[in-house]
Protein backbone atom coordinates (compact mmCIF):
# COMPACT_ATOMS: atom_id res chain seq x y z
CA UNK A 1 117.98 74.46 101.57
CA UNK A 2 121.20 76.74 101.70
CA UNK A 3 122.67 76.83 105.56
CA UNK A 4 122.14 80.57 105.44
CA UNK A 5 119.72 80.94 102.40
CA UNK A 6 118.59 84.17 100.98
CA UNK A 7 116.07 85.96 102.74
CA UNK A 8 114.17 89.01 100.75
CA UNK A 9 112.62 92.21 102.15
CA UNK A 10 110.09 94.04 100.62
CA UNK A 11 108.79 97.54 101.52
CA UNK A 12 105.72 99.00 99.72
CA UNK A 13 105.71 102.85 100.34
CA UNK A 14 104.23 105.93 99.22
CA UNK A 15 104.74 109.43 101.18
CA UNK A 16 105.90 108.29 104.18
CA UNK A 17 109.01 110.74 104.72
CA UNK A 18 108.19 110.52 108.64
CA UNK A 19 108.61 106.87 109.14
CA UNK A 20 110.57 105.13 106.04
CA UNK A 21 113.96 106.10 107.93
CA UNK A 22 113.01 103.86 110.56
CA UNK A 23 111.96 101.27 109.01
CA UNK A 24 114.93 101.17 106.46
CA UNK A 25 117.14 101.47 108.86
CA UNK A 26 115.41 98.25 110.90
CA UNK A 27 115.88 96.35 107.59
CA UNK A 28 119.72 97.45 107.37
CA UNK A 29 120.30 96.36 110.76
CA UNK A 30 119.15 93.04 110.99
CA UNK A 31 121.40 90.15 112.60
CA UNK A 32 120.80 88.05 109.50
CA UNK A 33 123.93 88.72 107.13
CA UNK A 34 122.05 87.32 103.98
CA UNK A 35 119.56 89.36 102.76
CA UNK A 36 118.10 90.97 99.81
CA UNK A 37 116.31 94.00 100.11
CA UNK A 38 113.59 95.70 97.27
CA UNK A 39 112.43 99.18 98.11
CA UNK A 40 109.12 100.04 95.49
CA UNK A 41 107.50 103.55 95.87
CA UNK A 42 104.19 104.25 94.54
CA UNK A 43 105.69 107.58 93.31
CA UNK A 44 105.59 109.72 96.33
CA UNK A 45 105.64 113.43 96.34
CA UNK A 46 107.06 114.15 99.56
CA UNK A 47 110.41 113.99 100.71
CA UNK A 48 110.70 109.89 100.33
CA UNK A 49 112.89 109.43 97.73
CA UNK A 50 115.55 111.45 99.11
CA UNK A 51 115.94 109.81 102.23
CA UNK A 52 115.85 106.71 100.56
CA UNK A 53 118.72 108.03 98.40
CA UNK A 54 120.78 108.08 101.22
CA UNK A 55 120.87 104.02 101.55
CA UNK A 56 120.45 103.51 98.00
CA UNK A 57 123.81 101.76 98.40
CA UNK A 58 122.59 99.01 100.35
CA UNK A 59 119.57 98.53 98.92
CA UNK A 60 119.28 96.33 96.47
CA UNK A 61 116.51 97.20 94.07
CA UNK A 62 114.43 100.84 94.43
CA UNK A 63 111.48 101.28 92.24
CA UNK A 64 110.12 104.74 92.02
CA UNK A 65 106.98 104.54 89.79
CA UNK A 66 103.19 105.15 90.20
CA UNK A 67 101.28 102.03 90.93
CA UNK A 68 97.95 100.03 91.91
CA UNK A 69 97.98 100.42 95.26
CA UNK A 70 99.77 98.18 98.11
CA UNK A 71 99.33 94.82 97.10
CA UNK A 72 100.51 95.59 93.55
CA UNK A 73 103.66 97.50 94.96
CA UNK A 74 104.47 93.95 97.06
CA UNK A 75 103.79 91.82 94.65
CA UNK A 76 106.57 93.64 92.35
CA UNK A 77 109.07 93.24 94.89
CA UNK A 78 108.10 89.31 95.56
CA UNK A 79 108.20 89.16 91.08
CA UNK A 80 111.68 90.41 91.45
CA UNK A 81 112.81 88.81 94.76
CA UNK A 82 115.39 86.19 94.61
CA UNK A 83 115.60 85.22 97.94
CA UNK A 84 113.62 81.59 99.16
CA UNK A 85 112.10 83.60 101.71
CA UNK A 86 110.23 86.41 101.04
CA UNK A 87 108.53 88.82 103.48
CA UNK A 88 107.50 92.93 103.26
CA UNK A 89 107.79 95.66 106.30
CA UNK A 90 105.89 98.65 105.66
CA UNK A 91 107.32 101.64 105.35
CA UNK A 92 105.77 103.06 108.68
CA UNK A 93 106.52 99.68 111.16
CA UNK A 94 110.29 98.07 111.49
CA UNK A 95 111.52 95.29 112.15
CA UNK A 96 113.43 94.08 115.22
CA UNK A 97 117.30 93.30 114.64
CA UNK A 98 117.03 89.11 115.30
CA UNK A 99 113.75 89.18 113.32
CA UNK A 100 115.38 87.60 110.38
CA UNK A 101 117.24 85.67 112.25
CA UNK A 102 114.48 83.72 114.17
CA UNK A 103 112.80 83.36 111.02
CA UNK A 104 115.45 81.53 109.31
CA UNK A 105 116.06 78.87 112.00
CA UNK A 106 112.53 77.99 112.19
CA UNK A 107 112.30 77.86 108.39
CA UNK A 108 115.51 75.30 109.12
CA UNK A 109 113.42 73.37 111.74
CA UNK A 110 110.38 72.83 109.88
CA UNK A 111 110.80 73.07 106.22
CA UNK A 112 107.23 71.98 105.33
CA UNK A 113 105.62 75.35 106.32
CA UNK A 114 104.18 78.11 104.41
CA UNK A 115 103.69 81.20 107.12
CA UNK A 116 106.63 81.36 109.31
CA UNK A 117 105.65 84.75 112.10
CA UNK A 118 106.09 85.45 115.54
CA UNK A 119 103.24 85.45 117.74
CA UNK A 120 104.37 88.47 119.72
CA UNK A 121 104.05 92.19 118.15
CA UNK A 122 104.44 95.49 119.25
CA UNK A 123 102.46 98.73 118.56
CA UNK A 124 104.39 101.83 118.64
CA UNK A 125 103.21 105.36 118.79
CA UNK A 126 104.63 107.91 116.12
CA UNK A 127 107.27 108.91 117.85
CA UNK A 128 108.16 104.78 118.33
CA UNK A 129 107.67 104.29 121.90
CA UNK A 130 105.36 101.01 122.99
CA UNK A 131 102.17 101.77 123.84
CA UNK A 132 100.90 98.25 123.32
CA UNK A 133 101.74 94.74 123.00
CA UNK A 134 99.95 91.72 121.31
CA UNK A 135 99.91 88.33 121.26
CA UNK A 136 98.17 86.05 118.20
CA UNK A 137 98.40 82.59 118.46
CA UNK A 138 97.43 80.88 115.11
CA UNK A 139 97.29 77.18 115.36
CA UNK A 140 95.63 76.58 111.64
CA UNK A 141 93.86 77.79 108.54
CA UNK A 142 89.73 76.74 110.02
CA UNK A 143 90.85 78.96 113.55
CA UNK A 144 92.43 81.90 111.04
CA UNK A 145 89.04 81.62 108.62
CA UNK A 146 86.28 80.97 111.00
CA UNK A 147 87.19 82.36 115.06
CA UNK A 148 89.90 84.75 114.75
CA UNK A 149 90.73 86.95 111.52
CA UNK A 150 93.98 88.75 113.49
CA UNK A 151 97.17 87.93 111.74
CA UNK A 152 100.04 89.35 112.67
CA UNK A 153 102.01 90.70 109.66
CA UNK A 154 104.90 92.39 110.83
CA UNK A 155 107.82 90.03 110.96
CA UNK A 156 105.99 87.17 108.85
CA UNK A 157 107.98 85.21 105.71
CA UNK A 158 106.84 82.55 103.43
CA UNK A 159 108.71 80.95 100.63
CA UNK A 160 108.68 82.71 97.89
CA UNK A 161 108.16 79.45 95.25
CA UNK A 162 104.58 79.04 97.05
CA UNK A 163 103.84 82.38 96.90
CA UNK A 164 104.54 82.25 93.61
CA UNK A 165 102.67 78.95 93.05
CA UNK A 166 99.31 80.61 94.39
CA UNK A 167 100.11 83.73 92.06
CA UNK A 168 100.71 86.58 94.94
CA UNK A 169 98.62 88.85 96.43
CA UNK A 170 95.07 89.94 95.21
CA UNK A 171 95.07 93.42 93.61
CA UNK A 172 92.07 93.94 94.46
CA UNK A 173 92.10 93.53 98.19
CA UNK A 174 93.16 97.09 99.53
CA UNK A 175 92.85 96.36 103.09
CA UNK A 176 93.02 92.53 104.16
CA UNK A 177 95.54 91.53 101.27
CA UNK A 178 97.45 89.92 103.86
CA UNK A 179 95.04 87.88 105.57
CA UNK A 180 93.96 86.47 102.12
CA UNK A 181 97.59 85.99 101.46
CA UNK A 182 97.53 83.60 104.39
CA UNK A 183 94.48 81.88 104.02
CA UNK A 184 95.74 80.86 100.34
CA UNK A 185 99.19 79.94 101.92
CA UNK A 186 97.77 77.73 104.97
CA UNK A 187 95.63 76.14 102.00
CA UNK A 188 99.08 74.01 101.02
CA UNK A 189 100.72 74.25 104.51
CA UNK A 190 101.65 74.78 107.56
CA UNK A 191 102.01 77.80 109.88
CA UNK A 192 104.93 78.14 112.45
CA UNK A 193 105.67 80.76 114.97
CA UNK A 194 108.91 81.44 116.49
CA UNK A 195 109.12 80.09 120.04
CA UNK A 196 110.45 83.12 122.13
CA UNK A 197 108.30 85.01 124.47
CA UNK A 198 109.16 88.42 122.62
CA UNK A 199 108.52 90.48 119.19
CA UNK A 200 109.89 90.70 116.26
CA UNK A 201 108.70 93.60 114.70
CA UNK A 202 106.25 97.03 115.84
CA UNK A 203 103.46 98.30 114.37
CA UNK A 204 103.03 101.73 113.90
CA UNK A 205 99.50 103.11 115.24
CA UNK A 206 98.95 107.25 114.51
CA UNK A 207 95.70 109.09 112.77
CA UNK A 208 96.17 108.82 108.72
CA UNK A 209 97.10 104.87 108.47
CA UNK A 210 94.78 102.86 106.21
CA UNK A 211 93.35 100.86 109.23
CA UNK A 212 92.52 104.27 111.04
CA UNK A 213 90.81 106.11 108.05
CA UNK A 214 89.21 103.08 106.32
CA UNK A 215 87.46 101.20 109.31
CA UNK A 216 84.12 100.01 107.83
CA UNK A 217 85.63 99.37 104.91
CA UNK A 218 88.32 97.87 105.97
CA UNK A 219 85.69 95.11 108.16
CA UNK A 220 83.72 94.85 104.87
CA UNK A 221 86.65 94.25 102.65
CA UNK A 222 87.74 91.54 105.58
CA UNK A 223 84.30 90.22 105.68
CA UNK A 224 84.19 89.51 101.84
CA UNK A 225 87.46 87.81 102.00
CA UNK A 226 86.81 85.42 104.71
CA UNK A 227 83.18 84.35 102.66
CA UNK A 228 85.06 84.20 99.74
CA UNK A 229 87.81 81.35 101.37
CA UNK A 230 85.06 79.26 102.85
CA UNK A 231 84.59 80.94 105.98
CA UNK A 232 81.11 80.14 107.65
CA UNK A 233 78.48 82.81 107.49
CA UNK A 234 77.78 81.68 110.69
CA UNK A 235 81.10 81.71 112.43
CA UNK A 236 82.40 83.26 115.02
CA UNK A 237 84.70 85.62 112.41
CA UNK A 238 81.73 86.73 111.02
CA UNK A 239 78.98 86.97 113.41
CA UNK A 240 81.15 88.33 116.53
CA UNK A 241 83.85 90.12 115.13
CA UNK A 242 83.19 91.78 112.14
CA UNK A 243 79.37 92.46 112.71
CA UNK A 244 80.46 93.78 116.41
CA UNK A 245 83.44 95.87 115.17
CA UNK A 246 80.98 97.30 112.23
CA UNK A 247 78.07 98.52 114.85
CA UNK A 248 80.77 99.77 116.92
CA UNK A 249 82.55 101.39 114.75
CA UNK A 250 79.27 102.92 113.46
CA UNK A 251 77.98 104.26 116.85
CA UNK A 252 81.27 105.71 117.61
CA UNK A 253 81.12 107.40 114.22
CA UNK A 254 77.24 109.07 115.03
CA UNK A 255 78.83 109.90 118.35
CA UNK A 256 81.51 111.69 117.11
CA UNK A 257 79.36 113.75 114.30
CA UNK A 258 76.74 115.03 116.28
């Protein structure tokens, strides 16, 4: 391990000309000196590109093409990343400017891990003021597969020869592709969270986002991947949360249509 290795950056985006300054901009202005930053665009139509053209200077890679969705737009950047950290910040959340920073001395401290996140998030509104704040506390793989799905995303790095070893992200999960990232990760180590009592990183929360508009199928799509790596039908994950969130989310729908 390098003193100061190479940390990379991915962001996944497609028409997101209201928030990708932000976020680029959160990326640009981390603490952390070493850093590689990929920028991969699903071949937006709005006004993306040319605000990304305005730091194409200091980014290193930008990829403008169409593509398979979000997972396959990360999973370019991680293909391309040389950094032995890799992470991605969506193009509508940011990054805090000692995120990187943290991250890298508690890859230093404990070497052996494979999820390296802080605990503490923020949500922000559209216009990026904190209207939330959460904390996830994720002490193994069995608590993350069978009592509490929550990951916290934002912020989060893993090295990029394991993600490599357990071949990237699934394609084919368009809503939960992170939480099976980590499930497959915490199957060959460790997870570590960064020991300060603040965030990292924000989440963005506004009507449009793929968590707002997908709901049920965002719950089944997190429901199949929990089955599928070994969670209990019975557990807590699946019997409490998802079924709960799914008849909720349900009622509030007939609510709302009649």
């Amino acid at each position: 391990m390098k003193s100061d290795p190479l940390v990379t950056i991915v962001t996944p985006s497609y028409n997101q000309e209201r928030f990708v300054e932000a976020t680029i901009q959160s990326v640009l202005n981390q603490s952390y000196n070493n850093i590689e930053y990929i920028f991969i665009d699903g071949g937006s139509t709005d006004d993306t590109m040319q605000i990304v053209e305005k730091y194409k200077g200091k980014i290193n890679v930008v990829i403008h093409e169409k593509d398979k969705g979000q997972a396959d737009a990360i999973n370019k950047g991680f293909k391309l990343a040389k950094g032995e950290l890799v992470g991605w910040i969506n193009s509508d959340d940011i990054l805090y400017p000692d995120c990187v920073k943290n991250i890298v001395q508690l890859y230093k401290k404990n070497p052996d891990g494979t999820v390296y996140y802080s605990s503490y998030l923020d949500w922000i509104n559209e216009q990026g003021e904190i209207i939330d704040k959460k904390n996830v506390n994720i002490p193994n793989r069995d608590y993350l597969l069978n009592k509490n799905y929550v990951i916290i995303q934002q912020g989060s790095f893993y090295p990029r020869e394991i993600v490599r070893r357990i071949n990237y992200l699934d394609v084919n999960n368009h809503y939960c592709m992170d939480l099976a990232l980590w499930l497959d990760l915490l199957e060959v180590g460790k997870i570590y969270s960064v020991q300060i009592n603040s965030p990292l990183a924000a989440f963005r929360i506004y009507s449009g986002t793929k968590t707002d508009t997908g709901k049920i199928k965002f719950l089944i799509n997190i429901k199949e991947v929990l089955l599928k790596k070994g969670a209990k039908w019975y557990s807590k994950n699946i019997l409490v949360r998802v079924y709960f969130y799914m008849i909720k989310s349900k009622i509030k729908s007939t609510i709302w249509h009649q």
